[in-house]
PDB file of N, CA and C in Angstrom:
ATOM      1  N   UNK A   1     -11.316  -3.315 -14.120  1.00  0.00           N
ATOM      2  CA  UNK A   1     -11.198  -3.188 -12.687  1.00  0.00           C
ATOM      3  C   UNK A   1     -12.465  -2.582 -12.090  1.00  0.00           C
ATOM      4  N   UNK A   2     -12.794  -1.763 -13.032  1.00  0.00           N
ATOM      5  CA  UNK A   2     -14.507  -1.154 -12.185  1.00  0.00           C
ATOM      6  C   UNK A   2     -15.152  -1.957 -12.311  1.00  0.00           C
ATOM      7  N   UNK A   3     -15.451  -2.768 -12.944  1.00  0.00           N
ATOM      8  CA  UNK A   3     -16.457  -4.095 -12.907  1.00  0.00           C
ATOM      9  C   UNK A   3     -16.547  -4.812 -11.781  1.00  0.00           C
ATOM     10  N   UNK A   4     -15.024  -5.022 -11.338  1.00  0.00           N
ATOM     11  CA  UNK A   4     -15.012  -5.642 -10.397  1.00  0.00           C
ATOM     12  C   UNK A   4     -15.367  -5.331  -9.256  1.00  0.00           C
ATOM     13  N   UNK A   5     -14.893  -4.176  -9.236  1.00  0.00           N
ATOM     14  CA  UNK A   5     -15.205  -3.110  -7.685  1.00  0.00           C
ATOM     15  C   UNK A   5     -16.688  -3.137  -8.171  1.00  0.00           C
ATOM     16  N   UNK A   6     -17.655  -2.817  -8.600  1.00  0.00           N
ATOM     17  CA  UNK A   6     -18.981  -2.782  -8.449  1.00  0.00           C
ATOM     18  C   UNK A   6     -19.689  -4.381  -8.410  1.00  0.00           C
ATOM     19  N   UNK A   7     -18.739  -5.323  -8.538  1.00  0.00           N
ATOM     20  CA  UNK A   7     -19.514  -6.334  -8.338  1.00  0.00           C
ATOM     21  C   UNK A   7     -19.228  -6.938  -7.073  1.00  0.00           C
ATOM     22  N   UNK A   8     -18.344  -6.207  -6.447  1.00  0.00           N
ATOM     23  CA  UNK A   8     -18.134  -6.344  -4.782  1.00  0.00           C
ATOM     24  C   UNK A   8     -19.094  -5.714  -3.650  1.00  0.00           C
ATOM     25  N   UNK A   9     -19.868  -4.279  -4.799  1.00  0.00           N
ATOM     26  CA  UNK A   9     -20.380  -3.654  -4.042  1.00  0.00           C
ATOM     27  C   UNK A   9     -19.876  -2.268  -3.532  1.00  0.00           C
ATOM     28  N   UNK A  10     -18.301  -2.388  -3.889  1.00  0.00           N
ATOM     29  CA  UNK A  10     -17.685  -0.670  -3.491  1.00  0.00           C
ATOM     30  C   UNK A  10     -18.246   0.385  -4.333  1.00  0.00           C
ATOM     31  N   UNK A  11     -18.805  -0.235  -5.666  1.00  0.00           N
ATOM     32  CA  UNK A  11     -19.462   1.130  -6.119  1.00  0.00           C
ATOM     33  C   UNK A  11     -20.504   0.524  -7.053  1.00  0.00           C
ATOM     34  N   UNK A  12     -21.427   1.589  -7.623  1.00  0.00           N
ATOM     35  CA  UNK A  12     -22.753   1.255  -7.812  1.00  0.00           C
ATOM     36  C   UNK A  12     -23.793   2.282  -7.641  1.00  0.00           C
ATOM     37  N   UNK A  13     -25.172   1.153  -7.983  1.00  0.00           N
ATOM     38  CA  UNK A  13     -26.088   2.260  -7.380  1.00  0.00           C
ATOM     39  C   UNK A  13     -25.570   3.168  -5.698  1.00  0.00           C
ATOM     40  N   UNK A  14     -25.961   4.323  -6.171  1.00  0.00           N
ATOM     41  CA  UNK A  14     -25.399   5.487  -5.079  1.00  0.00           C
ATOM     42  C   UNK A  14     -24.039   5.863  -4.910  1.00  0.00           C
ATOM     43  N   UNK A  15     -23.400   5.263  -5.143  1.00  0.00           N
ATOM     44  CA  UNK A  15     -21.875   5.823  -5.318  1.00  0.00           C
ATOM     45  C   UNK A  15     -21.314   5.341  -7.291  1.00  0.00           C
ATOM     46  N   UNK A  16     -21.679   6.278  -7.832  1.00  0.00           N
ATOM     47  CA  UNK A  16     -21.111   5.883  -9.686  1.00  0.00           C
ATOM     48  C   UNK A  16     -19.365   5.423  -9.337  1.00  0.00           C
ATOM     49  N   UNK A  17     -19.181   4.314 -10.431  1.00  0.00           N
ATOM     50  CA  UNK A  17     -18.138   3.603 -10.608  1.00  0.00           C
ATOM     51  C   UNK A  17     -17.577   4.579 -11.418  1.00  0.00           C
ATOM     52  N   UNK A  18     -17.965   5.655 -11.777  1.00  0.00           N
ATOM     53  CA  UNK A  18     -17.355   6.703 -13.055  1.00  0.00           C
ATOM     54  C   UNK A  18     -16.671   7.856 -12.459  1.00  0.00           C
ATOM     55  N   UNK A  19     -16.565   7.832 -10.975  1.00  0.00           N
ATOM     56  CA  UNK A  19     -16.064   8.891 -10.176  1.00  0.00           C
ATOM     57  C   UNK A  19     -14.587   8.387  -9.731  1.00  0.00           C
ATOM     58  N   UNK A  20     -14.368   6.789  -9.823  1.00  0.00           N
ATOM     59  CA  UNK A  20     -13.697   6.330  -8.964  1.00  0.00           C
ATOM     60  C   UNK A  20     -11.786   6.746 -10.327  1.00  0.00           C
ATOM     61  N   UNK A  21     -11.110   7.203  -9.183  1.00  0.00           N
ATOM     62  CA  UNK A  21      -9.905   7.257 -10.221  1.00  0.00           C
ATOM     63  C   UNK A  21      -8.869   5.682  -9.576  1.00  0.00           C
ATOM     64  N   UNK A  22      -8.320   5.397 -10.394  1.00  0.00           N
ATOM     65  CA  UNK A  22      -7.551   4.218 -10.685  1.00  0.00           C
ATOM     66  C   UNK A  22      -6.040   4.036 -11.028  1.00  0.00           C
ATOM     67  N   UNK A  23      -5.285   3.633 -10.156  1.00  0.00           N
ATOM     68  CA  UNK A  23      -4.319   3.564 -10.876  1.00  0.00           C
ATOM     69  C   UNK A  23      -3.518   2.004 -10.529  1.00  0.00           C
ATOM     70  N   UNK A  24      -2.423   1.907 -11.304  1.00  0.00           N
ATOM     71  CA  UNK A  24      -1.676   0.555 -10.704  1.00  0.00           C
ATOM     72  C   UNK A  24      -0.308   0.765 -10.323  1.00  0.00           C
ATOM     73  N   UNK A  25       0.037   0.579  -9.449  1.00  0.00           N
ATOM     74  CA  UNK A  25       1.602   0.613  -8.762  1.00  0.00           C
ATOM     75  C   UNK A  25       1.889  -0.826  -7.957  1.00  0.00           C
ATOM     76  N   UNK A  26       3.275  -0.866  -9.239  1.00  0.00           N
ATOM     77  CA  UNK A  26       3.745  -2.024  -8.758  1.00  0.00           C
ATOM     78  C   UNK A  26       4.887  -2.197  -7.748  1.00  0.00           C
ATOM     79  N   UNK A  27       4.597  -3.551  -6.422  1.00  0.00           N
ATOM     80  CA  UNK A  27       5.454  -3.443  -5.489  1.00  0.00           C
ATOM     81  C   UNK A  27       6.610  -3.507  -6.230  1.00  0.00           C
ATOM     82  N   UNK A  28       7.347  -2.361  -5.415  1.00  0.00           N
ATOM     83  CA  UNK A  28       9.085  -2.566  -5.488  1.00  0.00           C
ATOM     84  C   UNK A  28      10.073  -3.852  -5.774  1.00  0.00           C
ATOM     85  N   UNK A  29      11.531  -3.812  -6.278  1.00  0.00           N
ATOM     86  CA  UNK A  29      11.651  -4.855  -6.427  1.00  0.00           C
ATOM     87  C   UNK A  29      13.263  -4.532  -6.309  1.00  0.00           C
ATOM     88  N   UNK A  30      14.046  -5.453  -5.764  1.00  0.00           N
ATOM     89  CA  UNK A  30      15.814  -5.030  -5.875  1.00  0.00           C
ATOM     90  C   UNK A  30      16.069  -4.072  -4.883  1.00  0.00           C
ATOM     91  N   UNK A  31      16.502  -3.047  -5.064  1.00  0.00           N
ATOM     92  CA  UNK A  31      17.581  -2.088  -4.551  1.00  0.00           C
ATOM     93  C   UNK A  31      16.600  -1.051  -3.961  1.00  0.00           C
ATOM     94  N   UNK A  32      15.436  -0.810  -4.809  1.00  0.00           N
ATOM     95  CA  UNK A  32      14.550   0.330  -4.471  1.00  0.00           C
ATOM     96  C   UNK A  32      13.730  -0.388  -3.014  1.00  0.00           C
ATOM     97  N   UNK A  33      13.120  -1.593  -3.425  1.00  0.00           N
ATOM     98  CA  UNK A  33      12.541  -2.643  -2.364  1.00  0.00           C
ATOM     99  C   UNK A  33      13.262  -2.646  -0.673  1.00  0.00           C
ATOM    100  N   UNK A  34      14.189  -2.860  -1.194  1.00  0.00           N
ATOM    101  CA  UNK A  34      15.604  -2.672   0.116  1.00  0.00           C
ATOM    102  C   UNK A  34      15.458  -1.270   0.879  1.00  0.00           C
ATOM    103  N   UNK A  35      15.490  -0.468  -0.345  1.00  0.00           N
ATOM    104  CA  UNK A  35      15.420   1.035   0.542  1.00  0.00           C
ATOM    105  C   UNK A  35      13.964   1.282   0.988  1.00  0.00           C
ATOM    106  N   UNK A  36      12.612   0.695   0.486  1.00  0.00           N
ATOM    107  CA  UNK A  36      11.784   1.346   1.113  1.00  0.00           C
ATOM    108  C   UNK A  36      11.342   0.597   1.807  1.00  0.00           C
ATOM    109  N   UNK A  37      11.759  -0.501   1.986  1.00  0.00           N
ATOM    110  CA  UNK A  37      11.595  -1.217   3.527  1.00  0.00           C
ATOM    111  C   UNK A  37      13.221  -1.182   4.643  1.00  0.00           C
ATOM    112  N   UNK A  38      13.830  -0.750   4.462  1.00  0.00           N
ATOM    113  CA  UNK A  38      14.701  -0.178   5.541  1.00  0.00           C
ATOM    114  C   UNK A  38      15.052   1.358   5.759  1.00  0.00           C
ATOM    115  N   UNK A  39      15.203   2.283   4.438  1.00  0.00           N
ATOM    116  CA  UNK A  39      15.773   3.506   4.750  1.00  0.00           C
ATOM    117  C   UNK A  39      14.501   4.692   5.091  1.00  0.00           C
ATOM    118  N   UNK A  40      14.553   5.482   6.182  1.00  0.00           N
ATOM    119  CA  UNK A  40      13.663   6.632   6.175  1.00  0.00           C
ATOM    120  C   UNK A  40      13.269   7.327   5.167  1.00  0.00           C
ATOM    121  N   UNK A  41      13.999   7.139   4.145  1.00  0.00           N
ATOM    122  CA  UNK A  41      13.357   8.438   3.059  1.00  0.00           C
ATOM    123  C   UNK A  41      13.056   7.258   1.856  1.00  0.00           C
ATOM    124  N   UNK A  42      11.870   7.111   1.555  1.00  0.00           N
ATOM    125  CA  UNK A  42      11.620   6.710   0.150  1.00  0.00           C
ATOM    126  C   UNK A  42      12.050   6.342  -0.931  1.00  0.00           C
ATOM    127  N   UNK A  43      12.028   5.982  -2.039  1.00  0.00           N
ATOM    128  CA  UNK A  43      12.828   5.908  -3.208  1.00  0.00           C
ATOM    129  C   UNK A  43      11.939   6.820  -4.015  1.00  0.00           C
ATOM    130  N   UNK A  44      12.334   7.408  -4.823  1.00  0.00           N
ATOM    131  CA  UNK A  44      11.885   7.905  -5.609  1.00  0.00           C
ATOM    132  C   UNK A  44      10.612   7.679  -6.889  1.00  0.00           C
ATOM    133  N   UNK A  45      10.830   6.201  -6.580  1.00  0.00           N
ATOM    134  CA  UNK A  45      10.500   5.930  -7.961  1.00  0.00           C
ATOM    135  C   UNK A  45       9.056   5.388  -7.545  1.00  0.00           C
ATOM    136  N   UNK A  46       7.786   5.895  -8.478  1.00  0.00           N
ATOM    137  CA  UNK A  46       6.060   5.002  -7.988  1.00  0.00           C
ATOM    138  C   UNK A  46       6.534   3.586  -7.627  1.00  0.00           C
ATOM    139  N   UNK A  47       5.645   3.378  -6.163  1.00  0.00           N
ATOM    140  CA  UNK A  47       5.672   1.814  -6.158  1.00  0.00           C
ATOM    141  C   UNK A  47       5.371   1.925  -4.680  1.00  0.00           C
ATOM    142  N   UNK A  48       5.085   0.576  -4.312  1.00  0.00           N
ATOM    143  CA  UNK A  48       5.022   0.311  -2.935  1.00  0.00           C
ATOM    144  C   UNK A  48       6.072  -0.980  -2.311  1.00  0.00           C
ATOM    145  N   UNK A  49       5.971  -0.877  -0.803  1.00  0.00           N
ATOM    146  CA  UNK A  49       6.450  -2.212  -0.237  1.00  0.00           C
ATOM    147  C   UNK A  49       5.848  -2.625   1.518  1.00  0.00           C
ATOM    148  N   UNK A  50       5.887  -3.540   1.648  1.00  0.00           N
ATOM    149  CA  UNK A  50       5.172  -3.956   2.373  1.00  0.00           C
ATOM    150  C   UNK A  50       5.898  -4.054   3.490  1.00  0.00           C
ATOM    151  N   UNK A  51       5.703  -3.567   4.826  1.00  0.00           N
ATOM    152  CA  UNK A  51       6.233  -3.600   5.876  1.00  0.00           C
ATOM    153  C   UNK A  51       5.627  -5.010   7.113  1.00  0.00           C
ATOM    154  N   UNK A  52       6.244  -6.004   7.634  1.00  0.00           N
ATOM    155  CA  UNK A  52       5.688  -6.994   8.549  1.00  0.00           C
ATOM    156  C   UNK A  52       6.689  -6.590   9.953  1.00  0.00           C
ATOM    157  N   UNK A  53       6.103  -5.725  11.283  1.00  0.00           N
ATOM    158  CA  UNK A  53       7.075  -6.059  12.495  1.00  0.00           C
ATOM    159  C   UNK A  53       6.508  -6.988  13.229  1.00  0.00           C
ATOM    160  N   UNK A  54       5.567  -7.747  12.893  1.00  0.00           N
ATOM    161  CA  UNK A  54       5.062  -8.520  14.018  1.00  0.00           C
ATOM    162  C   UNK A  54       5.988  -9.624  14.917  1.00  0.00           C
ATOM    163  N   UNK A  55       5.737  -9.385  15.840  1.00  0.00           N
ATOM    164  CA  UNK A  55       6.550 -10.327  16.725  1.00  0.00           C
ATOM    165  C   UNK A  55       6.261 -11.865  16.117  1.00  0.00           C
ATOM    166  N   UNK A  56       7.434 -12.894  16.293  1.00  0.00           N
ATOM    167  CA  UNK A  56       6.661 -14.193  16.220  1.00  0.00           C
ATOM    168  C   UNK A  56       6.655 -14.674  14.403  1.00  0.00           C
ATOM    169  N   UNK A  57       6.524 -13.294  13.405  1.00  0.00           N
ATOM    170  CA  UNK A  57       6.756 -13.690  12.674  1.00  0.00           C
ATOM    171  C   UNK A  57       7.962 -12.925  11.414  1.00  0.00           C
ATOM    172  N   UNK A  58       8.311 -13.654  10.559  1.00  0.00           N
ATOM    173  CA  UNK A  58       9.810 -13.450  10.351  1.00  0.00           C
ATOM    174  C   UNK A  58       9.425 -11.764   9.595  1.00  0.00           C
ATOM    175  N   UNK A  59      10.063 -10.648   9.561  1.00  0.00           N
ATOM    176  CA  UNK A  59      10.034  -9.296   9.465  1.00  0.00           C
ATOM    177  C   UNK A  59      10.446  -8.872   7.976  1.00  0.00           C
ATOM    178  N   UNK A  60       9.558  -7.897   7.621  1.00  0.00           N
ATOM    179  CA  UNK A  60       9.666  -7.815   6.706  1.00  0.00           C
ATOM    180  C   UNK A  60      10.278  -6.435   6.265  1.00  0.00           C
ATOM    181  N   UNK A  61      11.474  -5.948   6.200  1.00  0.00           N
ATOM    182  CA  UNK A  61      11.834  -4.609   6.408  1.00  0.00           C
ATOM    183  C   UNK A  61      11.712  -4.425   7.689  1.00  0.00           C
ATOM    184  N   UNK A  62      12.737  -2.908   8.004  1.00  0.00           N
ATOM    185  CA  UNK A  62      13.001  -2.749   9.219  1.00  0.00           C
ATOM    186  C   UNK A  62      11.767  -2.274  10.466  1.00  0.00           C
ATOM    187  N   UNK A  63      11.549  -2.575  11.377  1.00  0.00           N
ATOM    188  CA  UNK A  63      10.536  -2.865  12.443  1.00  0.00           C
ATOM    189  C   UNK A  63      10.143  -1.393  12.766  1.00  0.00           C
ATOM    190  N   UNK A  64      11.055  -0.751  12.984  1.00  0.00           N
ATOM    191  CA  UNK A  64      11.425   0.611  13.181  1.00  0.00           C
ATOM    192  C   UNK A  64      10.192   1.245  12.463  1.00  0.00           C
ATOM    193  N   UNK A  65       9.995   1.014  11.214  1.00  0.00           N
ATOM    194  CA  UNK A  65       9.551   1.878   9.964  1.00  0.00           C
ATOM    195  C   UNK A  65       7.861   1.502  10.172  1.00  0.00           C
ATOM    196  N   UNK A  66       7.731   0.399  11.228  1.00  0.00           N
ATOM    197  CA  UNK A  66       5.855   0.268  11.529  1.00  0.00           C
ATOM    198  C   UNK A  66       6.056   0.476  13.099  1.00  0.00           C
ATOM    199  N   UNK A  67       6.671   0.948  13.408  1.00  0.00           N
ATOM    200  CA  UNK A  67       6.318   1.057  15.361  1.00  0.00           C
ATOM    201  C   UNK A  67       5.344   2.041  15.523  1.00  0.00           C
ATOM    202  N   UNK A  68       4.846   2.824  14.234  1.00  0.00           N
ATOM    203  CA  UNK A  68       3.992   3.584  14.912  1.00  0.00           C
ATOM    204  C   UNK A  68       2.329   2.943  14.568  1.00  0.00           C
ATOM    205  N   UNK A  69       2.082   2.138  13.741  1.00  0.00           N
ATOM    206  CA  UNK A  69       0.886   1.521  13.282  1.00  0.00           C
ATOM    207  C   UNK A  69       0.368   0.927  14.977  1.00  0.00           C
ATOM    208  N   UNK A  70      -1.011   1.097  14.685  1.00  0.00           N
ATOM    209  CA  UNK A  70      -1.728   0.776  16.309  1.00  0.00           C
ATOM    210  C   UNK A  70      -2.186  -0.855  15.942  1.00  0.00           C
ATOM    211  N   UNK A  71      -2.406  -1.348  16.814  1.00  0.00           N
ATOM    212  CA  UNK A  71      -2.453  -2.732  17.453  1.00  0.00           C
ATOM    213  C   UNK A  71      -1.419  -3.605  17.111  1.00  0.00           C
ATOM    214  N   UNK A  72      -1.915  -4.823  17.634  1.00  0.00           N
ATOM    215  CA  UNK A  72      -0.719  -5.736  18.017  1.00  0.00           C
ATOM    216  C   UNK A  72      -0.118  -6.564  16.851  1.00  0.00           C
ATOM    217  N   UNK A  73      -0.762  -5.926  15.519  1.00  0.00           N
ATOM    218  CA  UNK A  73      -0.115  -6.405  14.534  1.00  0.00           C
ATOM    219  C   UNK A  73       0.564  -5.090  13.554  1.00  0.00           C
ATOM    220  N   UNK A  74       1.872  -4.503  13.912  1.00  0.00           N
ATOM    221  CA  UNK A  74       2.311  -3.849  13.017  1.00  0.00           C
ATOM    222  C   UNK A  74       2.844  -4.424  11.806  1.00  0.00           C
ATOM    223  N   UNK A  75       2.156  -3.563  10.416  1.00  0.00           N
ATOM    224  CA  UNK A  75       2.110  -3.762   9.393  1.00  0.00           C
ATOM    225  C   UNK A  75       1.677  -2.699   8.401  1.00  0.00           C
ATOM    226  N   UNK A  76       2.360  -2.267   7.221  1.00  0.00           N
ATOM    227  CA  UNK A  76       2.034  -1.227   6.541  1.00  0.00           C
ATOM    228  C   UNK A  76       2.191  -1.456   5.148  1.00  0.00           C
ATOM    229  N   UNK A  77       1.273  -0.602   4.388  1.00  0.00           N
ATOM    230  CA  UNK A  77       1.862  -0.901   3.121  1.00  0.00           C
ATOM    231  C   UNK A  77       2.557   0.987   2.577  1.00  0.00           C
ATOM    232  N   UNK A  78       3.819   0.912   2.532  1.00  0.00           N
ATOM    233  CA  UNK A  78       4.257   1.922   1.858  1.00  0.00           C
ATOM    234  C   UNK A  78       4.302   2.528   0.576  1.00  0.00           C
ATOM    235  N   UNK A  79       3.991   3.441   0.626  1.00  0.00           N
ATOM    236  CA  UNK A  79       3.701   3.241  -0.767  1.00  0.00           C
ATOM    237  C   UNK A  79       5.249   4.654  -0.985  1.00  0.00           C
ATOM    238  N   UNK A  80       5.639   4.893  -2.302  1.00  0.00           N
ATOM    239  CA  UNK A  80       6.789   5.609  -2.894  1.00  0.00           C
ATOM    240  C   UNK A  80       6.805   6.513  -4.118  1.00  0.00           C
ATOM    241  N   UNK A  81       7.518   7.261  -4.650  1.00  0.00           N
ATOM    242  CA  UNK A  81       7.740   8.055  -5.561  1.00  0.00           C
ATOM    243  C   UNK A  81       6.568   9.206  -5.811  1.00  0.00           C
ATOM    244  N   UNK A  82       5.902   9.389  -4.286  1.00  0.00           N
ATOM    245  CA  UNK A  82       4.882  10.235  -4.666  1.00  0.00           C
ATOM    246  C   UNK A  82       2.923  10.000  -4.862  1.00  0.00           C
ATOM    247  N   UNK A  83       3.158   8.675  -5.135  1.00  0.00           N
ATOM    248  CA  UNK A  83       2.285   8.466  -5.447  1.00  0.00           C
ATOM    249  C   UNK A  83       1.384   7.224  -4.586  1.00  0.00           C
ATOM    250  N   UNK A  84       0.425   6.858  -3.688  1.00  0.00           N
ATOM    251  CA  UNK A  84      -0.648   8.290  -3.888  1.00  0.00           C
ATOM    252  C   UNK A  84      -0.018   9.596  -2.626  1.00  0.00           C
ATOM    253  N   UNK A  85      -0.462  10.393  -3.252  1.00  0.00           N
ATOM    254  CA  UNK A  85      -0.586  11.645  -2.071  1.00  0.00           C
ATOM    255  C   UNK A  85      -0.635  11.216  -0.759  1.00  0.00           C
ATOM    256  N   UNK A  86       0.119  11.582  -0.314  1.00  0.00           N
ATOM    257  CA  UNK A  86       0.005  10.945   1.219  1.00  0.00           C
ATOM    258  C   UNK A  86      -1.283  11.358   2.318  1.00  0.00           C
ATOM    259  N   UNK A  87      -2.339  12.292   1.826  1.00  0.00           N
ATOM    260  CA  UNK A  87      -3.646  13.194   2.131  1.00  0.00           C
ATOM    261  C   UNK A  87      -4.754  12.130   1.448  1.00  0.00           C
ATOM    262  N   UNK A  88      -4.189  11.550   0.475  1.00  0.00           N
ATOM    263  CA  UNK A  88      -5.484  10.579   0.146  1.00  0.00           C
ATOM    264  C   UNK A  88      -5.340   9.626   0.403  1.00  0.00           C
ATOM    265  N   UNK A  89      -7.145   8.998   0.466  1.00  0.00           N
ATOM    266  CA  UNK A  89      -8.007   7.698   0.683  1.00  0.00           C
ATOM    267  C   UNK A  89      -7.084   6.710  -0.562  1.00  0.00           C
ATOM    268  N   UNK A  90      -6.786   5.824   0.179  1.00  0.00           N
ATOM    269  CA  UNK A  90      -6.240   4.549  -1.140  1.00  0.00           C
ATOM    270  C   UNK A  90      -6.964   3.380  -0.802  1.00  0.00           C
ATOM    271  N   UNK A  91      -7.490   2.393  -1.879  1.00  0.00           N
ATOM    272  CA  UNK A  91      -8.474   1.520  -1.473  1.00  0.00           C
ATOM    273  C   UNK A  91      -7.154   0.685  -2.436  1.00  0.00           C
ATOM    274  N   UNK A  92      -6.741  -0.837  -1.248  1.00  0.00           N
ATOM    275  CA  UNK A  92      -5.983  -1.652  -1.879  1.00  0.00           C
ATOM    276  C   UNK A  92      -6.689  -2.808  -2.534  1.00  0.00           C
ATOM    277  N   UNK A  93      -7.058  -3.211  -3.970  1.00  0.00           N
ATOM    278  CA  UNK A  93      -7.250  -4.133  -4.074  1.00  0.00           C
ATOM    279  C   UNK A  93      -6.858  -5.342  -4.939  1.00  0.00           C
ATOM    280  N   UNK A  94      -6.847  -6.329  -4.176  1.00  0.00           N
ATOM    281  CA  UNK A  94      -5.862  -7.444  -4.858  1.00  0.00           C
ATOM    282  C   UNK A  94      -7.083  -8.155  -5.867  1.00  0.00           C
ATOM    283  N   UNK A  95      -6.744  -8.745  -6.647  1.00  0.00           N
ATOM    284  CA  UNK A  95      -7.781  -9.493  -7.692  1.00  0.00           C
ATOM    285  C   UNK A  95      -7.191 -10.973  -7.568  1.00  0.00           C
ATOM    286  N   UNK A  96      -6.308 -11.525  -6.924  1.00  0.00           N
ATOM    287  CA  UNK A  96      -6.594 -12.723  -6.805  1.00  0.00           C
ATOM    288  C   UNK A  96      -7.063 -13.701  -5.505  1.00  0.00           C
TER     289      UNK A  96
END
């Protein structure tokens, strides 16, 4: 995965790829998925889920849970069980 990120350019000369910490959390799935795209409190368990309120297109979890994201496309990615810290920088990246 650092290979990759430095061959994008996120790290490299001036910023070392050896600083960067890493982890993988996989989106939610079932029952936990359900709760952290509709219920206020989290699931417990590491993972994320993806929130869509945009008008116009079909919603992804409850609308409620992105009304506060700014512009005209609310959308979030939640993340759960703690992890990351809700104080830290998270850089999402997909590899395909």
């Amino acid at each position: 995965m650092l290979k990759q990120l430095a061959a994008v350019g996120y790290c490299g000369p001036g910023m070392s790829c050896d600083f960067i910490c890493l982890c993988a959390l996989d989106q939610l799935d079932g029952a936990n998925l359900t709760a952290c795209q509709t219920a206020d409190v989290t699931p417990d368990v590491p993972g994320f889920c993806y929130l869509d309120a945009v008008k116009g297109e079909v919603h992804a979890g409850s609308p409620a849970l992105a009304q506060d994201c700014v512009g005209a496309a609310p959308r979030r990615i939640r993340f759960t069980g703690g992890a990351p810290a809700a104080s830290s920088l998270s850089l999402l990246y997909c590899p395909q």
